[in-house]
PDB file of N, CA and C in Angstrom:
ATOM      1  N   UNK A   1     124.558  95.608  93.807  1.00  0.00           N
ATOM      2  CA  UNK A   1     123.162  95.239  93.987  1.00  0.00           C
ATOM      3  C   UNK A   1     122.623  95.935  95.237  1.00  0.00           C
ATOM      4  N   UNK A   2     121.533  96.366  95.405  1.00  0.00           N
ATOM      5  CA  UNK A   2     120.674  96.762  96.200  1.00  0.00           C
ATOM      6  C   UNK A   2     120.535  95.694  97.449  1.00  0.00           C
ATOM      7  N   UNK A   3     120.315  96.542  98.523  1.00  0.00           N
ATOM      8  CA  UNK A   3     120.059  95.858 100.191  1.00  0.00           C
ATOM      9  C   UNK A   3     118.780  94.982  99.883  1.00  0.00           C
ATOM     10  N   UNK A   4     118.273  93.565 100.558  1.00  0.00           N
ATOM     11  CA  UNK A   4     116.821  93.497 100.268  1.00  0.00           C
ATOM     12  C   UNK A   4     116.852  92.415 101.690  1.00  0.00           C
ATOM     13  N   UNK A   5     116.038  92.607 102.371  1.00  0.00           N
ATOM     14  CA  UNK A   5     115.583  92.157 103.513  1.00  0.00           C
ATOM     15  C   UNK A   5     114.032  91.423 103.214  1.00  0.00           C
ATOM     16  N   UNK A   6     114.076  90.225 103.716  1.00  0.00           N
ATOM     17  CA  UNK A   6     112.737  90.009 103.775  1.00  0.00           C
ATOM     18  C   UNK A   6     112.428  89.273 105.592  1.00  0.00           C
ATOM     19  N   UNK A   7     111.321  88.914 105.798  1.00  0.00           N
ATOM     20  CA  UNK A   7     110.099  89.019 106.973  1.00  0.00           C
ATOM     21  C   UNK A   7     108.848  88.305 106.523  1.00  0.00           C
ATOM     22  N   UNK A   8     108.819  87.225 107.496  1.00  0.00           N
ATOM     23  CA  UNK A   8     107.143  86.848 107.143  1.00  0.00           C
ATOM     24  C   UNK A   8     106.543  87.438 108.237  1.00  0.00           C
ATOM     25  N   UNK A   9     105.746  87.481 108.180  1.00  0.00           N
ATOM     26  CA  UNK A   9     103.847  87.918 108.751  1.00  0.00           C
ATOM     27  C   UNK A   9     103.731  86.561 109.237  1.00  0.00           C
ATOM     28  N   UNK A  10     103.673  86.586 110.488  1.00  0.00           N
ATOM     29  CA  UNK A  10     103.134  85.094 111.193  1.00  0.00           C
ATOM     30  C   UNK A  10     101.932  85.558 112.068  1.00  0.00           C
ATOM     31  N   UNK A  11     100.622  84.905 111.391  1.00  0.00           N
ATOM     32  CA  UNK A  11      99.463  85.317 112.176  1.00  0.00           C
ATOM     33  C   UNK A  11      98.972  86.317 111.521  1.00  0.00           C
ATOM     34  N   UNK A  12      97.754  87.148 112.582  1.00  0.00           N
ATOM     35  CA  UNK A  12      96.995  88.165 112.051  1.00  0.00           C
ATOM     36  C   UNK A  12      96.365  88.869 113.284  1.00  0.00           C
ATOM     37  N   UNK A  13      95.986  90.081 113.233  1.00  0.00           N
ATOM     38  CA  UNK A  13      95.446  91.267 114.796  1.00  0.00           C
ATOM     39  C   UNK A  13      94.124  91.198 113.910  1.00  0.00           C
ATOM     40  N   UNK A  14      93.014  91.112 114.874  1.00  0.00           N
ATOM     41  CA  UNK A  14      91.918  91.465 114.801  1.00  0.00           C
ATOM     42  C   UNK A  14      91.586  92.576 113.694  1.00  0.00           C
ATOM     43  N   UNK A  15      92.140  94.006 114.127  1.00  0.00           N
ATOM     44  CA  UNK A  15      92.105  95.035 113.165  1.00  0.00           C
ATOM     45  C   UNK A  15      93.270  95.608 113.081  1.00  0.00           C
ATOM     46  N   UNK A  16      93.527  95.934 111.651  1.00  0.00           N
ATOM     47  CA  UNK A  16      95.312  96.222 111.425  1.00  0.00           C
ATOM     48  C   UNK A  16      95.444  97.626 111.381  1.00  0.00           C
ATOM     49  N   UNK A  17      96.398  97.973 111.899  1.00  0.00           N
ATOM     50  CA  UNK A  17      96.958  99.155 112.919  1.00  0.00           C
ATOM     51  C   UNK A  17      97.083 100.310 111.513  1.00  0.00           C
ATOM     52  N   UNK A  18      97.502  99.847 110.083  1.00  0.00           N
ATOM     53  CA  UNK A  18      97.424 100.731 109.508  1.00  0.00           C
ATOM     54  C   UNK A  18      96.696  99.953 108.029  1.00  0.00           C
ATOM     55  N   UNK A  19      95.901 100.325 107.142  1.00  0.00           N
ATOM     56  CA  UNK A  19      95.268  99.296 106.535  1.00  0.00           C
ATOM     57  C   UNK A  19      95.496 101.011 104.587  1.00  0.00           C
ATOM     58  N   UNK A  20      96.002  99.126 104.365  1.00  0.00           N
ATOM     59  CA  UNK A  20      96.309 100.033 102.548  1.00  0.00           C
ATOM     60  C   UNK A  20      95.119  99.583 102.034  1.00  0.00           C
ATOM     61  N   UNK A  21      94.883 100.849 100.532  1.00  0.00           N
ATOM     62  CA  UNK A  21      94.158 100.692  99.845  1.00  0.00           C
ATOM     63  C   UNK A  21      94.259 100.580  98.410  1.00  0.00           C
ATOM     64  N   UNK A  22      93.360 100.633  97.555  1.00  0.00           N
ATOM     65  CA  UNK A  22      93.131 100.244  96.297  1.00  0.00           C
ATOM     66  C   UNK A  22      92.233 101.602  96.086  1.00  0.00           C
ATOM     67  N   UNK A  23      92.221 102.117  95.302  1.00  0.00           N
ATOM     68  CA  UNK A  23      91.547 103.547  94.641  1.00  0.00           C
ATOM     69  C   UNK A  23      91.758 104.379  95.554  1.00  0.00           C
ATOM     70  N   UNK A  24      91.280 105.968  94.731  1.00  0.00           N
ATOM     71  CA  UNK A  24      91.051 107.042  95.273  1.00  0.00           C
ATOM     72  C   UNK A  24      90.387 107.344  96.495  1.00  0.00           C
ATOM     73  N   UNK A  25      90.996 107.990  97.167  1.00  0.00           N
ATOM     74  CA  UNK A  25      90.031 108.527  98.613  1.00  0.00           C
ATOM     75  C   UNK A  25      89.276 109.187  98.489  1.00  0.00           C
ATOM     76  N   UNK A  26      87.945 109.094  99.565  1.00  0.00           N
ATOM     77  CA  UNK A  26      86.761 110.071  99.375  1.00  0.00           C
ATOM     78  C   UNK A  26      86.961 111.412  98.939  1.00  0.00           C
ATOM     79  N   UNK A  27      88.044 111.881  99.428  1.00  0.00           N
ATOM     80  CA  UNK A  27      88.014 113.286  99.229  1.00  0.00           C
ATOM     81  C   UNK A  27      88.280 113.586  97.617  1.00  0.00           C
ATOM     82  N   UNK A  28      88.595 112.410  96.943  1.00  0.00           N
ATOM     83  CA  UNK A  28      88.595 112.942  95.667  1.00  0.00           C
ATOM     84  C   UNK A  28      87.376 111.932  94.718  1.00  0.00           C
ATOM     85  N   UNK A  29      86.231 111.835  95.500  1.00  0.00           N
ATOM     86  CA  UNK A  29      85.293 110.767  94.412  1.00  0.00           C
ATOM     87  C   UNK A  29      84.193 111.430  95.215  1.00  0.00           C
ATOM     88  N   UNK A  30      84.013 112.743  95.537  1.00  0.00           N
ATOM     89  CA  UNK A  30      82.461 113.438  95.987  1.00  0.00           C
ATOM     90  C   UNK A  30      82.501 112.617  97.273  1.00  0.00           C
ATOM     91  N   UNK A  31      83.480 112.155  97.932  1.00  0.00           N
ATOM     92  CA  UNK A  31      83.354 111.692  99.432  1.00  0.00           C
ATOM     93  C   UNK A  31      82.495 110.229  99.242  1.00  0.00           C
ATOM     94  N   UNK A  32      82.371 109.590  98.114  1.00  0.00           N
ATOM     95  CA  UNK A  32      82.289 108.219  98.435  1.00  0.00           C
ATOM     96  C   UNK A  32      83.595 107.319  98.364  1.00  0.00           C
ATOM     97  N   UNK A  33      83.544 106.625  99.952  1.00  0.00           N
ATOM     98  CA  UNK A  33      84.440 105.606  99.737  1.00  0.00           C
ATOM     99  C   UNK A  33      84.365 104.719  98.740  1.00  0.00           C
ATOM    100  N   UNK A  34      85.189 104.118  97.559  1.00  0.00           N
ATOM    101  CA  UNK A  34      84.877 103.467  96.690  1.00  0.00           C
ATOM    102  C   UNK A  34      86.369 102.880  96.780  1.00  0.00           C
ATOM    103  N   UNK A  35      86.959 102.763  98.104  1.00  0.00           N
ATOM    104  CA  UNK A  35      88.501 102.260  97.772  1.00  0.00           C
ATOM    105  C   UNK A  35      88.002 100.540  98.137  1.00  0.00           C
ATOM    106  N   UNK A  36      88.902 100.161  97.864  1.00  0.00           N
ATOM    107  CA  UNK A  36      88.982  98.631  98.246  1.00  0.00           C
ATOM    108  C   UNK A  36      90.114  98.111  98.775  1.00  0.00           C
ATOM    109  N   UNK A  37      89.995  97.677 100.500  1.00  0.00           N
ATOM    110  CA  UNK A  37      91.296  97.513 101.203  1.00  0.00           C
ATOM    111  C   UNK A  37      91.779  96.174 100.698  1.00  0.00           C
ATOM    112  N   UNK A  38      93.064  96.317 100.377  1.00  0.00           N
ATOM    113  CA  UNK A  38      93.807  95.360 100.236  1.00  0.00           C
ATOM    114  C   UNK A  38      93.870  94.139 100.966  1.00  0.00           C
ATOM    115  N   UNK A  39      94.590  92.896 100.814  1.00  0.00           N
ATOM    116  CA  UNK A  39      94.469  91.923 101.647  1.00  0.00           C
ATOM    117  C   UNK A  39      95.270  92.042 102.827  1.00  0.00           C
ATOM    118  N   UNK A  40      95.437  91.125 104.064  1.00  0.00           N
ATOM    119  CA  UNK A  40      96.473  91.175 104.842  1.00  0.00           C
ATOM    120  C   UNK A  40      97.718  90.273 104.329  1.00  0.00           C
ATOM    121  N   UNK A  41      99.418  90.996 104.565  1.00  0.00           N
ATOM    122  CA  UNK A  41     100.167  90.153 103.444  1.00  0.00           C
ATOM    123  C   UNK A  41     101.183  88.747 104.653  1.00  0.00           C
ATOM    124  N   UNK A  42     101.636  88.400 103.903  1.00  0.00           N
ATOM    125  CA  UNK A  42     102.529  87.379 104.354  1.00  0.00           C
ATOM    126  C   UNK A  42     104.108  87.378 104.341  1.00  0.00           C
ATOM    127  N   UNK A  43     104.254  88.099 103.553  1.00  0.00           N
ATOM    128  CA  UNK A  43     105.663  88.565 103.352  1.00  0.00           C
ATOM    129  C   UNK A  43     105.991  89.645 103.028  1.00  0.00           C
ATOM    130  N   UNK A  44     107.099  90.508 104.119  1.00  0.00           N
ATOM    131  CA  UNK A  44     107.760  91.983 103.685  1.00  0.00           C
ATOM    132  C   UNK A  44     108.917  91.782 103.317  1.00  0.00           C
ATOM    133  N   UNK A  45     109.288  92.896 102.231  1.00  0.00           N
ATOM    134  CA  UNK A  45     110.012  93.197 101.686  1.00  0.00           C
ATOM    135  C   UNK A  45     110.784  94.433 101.405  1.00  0.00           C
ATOM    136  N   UNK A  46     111.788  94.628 102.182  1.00  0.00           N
ATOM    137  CA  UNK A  46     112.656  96.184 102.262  1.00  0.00           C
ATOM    138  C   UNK A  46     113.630  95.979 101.299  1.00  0.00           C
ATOM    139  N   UNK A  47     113.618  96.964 100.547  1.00  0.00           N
ATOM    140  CA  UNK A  47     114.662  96.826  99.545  1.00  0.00           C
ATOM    141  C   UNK A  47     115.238  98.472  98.834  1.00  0.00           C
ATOM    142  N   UNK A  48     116.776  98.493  98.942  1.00  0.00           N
ATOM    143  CA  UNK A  48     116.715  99.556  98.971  1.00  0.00           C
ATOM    144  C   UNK A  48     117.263 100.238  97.653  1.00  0.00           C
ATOM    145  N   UNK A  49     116.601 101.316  97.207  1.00  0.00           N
ATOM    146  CA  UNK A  49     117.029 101.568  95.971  1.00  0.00           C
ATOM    147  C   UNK A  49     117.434 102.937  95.985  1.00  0.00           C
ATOM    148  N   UNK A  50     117.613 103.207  94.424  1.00  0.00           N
ATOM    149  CA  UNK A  50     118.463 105.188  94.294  1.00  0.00           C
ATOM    150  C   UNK A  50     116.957 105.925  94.953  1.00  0.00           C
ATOM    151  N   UNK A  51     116.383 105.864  95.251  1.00  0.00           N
ATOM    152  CA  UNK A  51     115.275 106.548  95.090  1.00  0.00           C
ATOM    153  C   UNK A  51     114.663 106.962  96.175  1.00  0.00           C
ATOM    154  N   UNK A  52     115.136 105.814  97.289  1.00  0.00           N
ATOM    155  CA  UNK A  52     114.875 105.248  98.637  1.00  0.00           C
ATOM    156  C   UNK A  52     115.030 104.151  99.038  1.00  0.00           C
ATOM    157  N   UNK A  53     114.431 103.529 100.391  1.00  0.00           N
ATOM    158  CA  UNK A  53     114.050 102.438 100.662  1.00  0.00           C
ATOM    159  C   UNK A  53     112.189 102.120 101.164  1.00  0.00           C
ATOM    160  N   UNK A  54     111.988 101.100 100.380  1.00  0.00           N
ATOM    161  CA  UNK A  54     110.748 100.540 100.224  1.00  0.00           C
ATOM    162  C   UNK A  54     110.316  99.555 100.580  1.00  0.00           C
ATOM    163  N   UNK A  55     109.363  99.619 101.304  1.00  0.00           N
ATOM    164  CA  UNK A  55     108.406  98.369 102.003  1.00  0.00           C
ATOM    165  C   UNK A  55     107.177  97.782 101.507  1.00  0.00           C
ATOM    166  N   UNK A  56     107.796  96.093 101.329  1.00  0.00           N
ATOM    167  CA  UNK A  56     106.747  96.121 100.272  1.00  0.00           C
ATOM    168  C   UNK A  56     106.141  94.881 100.939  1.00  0.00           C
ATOM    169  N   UNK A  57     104.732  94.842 100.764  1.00  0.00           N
ATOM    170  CA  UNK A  57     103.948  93.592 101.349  1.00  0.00           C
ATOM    171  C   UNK A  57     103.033  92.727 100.555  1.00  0.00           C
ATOM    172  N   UNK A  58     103.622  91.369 100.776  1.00  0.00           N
ATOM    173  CA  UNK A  58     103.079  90.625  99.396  1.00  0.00           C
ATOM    174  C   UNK A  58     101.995  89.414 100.074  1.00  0.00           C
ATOM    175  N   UNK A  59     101.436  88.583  99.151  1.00  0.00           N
ATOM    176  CA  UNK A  59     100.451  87.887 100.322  1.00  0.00           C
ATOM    177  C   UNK A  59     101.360  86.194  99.704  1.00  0.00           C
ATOM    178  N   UNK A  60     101.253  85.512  99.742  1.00  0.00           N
ATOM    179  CA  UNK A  60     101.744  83.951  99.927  1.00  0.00           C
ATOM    180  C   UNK A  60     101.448  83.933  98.091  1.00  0.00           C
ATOM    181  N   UNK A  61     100.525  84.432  97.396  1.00  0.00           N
ATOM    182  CA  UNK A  61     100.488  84.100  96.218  1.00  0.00           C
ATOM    183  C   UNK A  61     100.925  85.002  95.062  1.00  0.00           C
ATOM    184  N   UNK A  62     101.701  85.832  95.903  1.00  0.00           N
ATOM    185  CA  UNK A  62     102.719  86.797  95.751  1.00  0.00           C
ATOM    186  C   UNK A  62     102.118  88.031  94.769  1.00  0.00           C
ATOM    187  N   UNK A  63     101.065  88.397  95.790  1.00  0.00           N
ATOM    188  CA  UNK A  63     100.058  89.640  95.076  1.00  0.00           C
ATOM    189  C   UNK A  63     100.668  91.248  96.009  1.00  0.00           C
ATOM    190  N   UNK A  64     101.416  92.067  95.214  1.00  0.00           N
ATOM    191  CA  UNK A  64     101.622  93.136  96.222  1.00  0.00           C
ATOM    192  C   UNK A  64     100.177  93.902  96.480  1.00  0.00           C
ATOM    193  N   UNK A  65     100.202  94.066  97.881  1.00  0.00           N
ATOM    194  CA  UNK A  65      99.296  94.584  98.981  1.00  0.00           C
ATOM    195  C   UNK A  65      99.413  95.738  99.668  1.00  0.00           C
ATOM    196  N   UNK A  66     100.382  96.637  99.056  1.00  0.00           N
ATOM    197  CA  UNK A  66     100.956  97.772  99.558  1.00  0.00           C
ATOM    198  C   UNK A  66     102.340  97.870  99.368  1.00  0.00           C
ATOM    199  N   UNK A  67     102.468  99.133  99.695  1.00  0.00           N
ATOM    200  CA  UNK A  67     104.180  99.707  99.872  1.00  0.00           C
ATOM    201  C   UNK A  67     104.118 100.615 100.478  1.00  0.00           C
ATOM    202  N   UNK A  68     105.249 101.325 100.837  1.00  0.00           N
ATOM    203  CA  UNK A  68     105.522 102.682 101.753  1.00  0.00           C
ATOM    204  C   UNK A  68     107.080 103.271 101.294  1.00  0.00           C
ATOM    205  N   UNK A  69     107.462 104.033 101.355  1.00  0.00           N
ATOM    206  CA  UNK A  69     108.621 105.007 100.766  1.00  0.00           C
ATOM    207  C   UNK A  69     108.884 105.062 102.397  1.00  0.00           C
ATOM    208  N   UNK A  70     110.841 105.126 102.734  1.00  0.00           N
ATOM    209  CA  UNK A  70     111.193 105.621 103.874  1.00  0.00           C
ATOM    210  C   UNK A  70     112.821 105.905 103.463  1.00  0.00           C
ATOM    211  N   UNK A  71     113.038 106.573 104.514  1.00  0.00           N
ATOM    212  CA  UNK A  71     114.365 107.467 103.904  1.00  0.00           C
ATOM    213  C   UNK A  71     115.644 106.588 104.245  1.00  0.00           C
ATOM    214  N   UNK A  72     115.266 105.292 105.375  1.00  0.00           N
ATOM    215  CA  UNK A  72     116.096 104.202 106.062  1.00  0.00           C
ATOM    216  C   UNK A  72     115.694 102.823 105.932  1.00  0.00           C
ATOM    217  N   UNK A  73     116.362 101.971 106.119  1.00  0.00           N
ATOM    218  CA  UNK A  73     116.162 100.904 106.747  1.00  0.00           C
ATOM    219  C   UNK A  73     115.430 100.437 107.727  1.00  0.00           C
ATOM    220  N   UNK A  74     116.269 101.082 108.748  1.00  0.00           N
ATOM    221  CA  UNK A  74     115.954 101.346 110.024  1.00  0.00           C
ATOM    222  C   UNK A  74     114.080 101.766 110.255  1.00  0.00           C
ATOM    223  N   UNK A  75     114.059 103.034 109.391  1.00  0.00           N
ATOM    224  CA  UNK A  75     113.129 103.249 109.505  1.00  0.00           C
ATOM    225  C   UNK A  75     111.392 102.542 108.727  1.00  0.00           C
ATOM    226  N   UNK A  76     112.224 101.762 107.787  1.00  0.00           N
ATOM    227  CA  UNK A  76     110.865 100.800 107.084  1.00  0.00           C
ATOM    228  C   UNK A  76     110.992  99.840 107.814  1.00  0.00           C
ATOM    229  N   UNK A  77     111.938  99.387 109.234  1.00  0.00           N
ATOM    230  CA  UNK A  77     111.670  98.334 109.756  1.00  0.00           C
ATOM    231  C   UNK A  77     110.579  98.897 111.140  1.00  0.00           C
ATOM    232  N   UNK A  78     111.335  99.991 111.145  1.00  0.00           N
ATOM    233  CA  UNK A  78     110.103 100.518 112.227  1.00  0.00           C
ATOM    234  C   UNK A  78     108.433 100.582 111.836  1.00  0.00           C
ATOM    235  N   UNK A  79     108.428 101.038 110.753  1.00  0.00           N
ATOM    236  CA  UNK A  79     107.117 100.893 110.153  1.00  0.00           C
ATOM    237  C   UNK A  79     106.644  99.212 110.238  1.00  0.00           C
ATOM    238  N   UNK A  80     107.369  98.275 109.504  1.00  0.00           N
ATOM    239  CA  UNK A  80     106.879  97.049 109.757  1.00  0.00           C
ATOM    240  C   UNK A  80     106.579  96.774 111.171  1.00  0.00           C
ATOM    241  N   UNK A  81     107.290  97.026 112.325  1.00  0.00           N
ATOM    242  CA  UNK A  81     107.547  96.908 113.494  1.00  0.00           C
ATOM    243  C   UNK A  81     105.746  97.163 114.151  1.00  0.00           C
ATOM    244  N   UNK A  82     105.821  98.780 113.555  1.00  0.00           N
ATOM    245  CA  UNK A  82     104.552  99.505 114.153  1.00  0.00           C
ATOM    246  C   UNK A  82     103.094  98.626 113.539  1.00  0.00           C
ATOM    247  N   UNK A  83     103.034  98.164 112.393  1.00  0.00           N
ATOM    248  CA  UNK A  83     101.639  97.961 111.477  1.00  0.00           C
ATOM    249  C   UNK A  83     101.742  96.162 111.885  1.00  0.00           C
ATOM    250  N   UNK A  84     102.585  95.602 112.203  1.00  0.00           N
ATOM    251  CA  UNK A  84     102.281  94.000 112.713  1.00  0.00           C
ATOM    252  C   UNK A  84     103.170  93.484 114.358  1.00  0.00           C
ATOM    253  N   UNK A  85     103.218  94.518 114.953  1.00  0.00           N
ATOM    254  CA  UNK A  85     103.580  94.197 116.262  1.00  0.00           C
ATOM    255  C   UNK A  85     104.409  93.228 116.172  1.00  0.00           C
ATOM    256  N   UNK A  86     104.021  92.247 117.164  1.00  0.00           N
ATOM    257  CA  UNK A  86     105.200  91.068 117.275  1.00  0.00           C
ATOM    258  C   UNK A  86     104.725  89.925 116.321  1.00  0.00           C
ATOM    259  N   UNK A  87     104.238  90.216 115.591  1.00  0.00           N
ATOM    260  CA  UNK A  87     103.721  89.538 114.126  1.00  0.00           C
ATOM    261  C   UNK A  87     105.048  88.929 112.988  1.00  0.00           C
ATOM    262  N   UNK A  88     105.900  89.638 113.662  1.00  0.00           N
ATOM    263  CA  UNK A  88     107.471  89.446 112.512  1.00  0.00           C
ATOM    264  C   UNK A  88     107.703  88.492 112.741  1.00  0.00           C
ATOM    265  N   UNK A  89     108.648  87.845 111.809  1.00  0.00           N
ATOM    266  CA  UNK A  89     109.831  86.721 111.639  1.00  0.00           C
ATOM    267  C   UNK A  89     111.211  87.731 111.714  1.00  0.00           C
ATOM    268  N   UNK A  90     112.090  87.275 112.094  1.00  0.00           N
ATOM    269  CA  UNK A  90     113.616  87.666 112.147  1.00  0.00           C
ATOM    270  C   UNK A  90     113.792  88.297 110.623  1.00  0.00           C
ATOM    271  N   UNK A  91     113.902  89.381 110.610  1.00  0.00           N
ATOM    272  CA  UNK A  91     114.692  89.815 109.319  1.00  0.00           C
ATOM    273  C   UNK A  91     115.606  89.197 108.792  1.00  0.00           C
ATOM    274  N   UNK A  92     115.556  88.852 106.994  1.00  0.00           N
ATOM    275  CA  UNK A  92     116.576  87.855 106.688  1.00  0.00           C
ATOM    276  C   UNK A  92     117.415  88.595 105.553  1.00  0.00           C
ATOM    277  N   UNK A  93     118.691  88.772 105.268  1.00  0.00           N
ATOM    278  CA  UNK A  93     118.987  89.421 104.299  1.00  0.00           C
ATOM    279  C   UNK A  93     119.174  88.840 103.138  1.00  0.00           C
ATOM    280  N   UNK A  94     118.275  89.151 102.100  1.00  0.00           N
ATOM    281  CA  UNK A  94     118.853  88.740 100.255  1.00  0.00           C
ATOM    282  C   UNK A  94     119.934  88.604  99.955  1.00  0.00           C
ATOM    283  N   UNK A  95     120.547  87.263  99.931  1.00  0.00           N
ATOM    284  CA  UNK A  95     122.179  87.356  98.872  1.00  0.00           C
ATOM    285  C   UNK A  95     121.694  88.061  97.741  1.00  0.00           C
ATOM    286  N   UNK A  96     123.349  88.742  97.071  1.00  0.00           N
ATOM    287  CA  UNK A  96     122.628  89.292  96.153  1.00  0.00           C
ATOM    288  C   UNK A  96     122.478  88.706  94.637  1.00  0.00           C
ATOM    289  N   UNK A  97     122.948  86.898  94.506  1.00  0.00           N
ATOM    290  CA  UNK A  97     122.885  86.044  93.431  1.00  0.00           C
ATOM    291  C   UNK A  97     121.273  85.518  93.944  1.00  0.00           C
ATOM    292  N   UNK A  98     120.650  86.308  94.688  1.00  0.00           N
ATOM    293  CA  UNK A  98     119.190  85.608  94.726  1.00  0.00           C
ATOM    294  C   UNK A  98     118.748  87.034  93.780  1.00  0.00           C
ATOM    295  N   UNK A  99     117.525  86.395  92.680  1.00  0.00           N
ATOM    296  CA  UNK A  99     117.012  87.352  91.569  1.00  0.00           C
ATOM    297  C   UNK A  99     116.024  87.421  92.353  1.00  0.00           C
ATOM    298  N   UNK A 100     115.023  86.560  92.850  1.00  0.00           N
ATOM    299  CA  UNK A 100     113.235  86.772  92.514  1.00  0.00           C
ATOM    300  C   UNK A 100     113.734  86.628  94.707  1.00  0.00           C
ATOM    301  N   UNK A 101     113.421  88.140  95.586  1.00  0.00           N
ATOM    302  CA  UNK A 101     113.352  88.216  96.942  1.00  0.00           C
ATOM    303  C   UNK A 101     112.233  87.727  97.410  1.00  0.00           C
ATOM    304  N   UNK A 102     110.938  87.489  96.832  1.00  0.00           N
ATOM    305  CA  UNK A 102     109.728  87.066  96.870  1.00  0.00           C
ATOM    306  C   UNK A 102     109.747  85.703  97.014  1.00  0.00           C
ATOM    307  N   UNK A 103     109.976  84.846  96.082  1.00  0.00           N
ATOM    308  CA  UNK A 103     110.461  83.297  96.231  1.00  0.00           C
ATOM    309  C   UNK A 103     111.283  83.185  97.369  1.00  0.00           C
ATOM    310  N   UNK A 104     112.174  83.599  98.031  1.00  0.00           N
ATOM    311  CA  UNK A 104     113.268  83.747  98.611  1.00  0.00           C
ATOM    312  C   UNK A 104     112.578  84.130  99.767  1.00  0.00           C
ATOM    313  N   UNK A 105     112.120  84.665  99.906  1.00  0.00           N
ATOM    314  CA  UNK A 105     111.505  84.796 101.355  1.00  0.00           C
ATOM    315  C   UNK A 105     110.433  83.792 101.825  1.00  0.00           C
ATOM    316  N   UNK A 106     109.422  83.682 100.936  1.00  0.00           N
ATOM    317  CA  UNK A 106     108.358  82.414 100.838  1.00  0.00           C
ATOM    318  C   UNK A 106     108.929  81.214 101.189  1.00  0.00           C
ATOM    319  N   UNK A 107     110.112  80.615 100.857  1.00  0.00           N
ATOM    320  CA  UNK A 107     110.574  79.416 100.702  1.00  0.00           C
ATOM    321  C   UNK A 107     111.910  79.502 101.970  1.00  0.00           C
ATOM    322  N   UNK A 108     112.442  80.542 102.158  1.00  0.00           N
ATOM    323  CA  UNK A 108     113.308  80.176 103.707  1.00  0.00           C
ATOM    324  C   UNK A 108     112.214  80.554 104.910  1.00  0.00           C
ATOM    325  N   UNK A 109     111.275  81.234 105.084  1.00  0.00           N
ATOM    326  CA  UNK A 109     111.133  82.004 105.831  1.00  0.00           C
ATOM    327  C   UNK A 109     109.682  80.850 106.042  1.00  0.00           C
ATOM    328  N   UNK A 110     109.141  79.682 105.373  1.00  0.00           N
ATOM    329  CA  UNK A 110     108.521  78.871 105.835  1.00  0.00           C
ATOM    330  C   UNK A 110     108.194  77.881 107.124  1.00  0.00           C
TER     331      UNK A 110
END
């Protein structure tokens, strides 16, 4: 089974340091913004697969709100690190007889 780490989001920054979106960027819609920023999430999720490792951010009603591709661990924790400051909870690691990491993080990480 795959590595899977989860992290809550405790709190919120005024304006977030790196902010995901929903549609195409101006540069491909004649330069109108027409994206729609995502929410701010509540729970991350690193999990690592053949492909990479992925950071994934979900909100409490378990709507994904983004992701990011990184070549480490290490390094999608740095990313979490950088986009919510001291905003983290202690990284917790997924047994791997836990199926759904989403529930699993929501429910220890309360």
């Amino acid at each position: 089974m795959s590595t899977r780490l989860v992290a809550r989001v405790i709190g919120r920054i005024p304006e977030p340091r790196v902010k995901h979106f929903h549609g195409l960027p101006p540069e491909l819609t004649d330069g109108k913004d027409q994206r729609q920023q995502l929410q701010w999430p509540d729970l991350l999720v690193i999990e690592s697969k053949p492909d990479g490792i992925f950071l994934f951010r979900f909100t409490a009603d378990r709507k994904i709100v983004g992701d990011t591709w990184h070549s480490t661990i290490d390094e999608a924790k740095n990313q979490a690190s950088f986009e919510f400051k001291n905003l983290l909870s202690e990284w917790k690691l997924v047994p791997d007889d836990v199926e759904d990491a989403i529930a699993f993080g929501l429910k220890i990480l309360a």
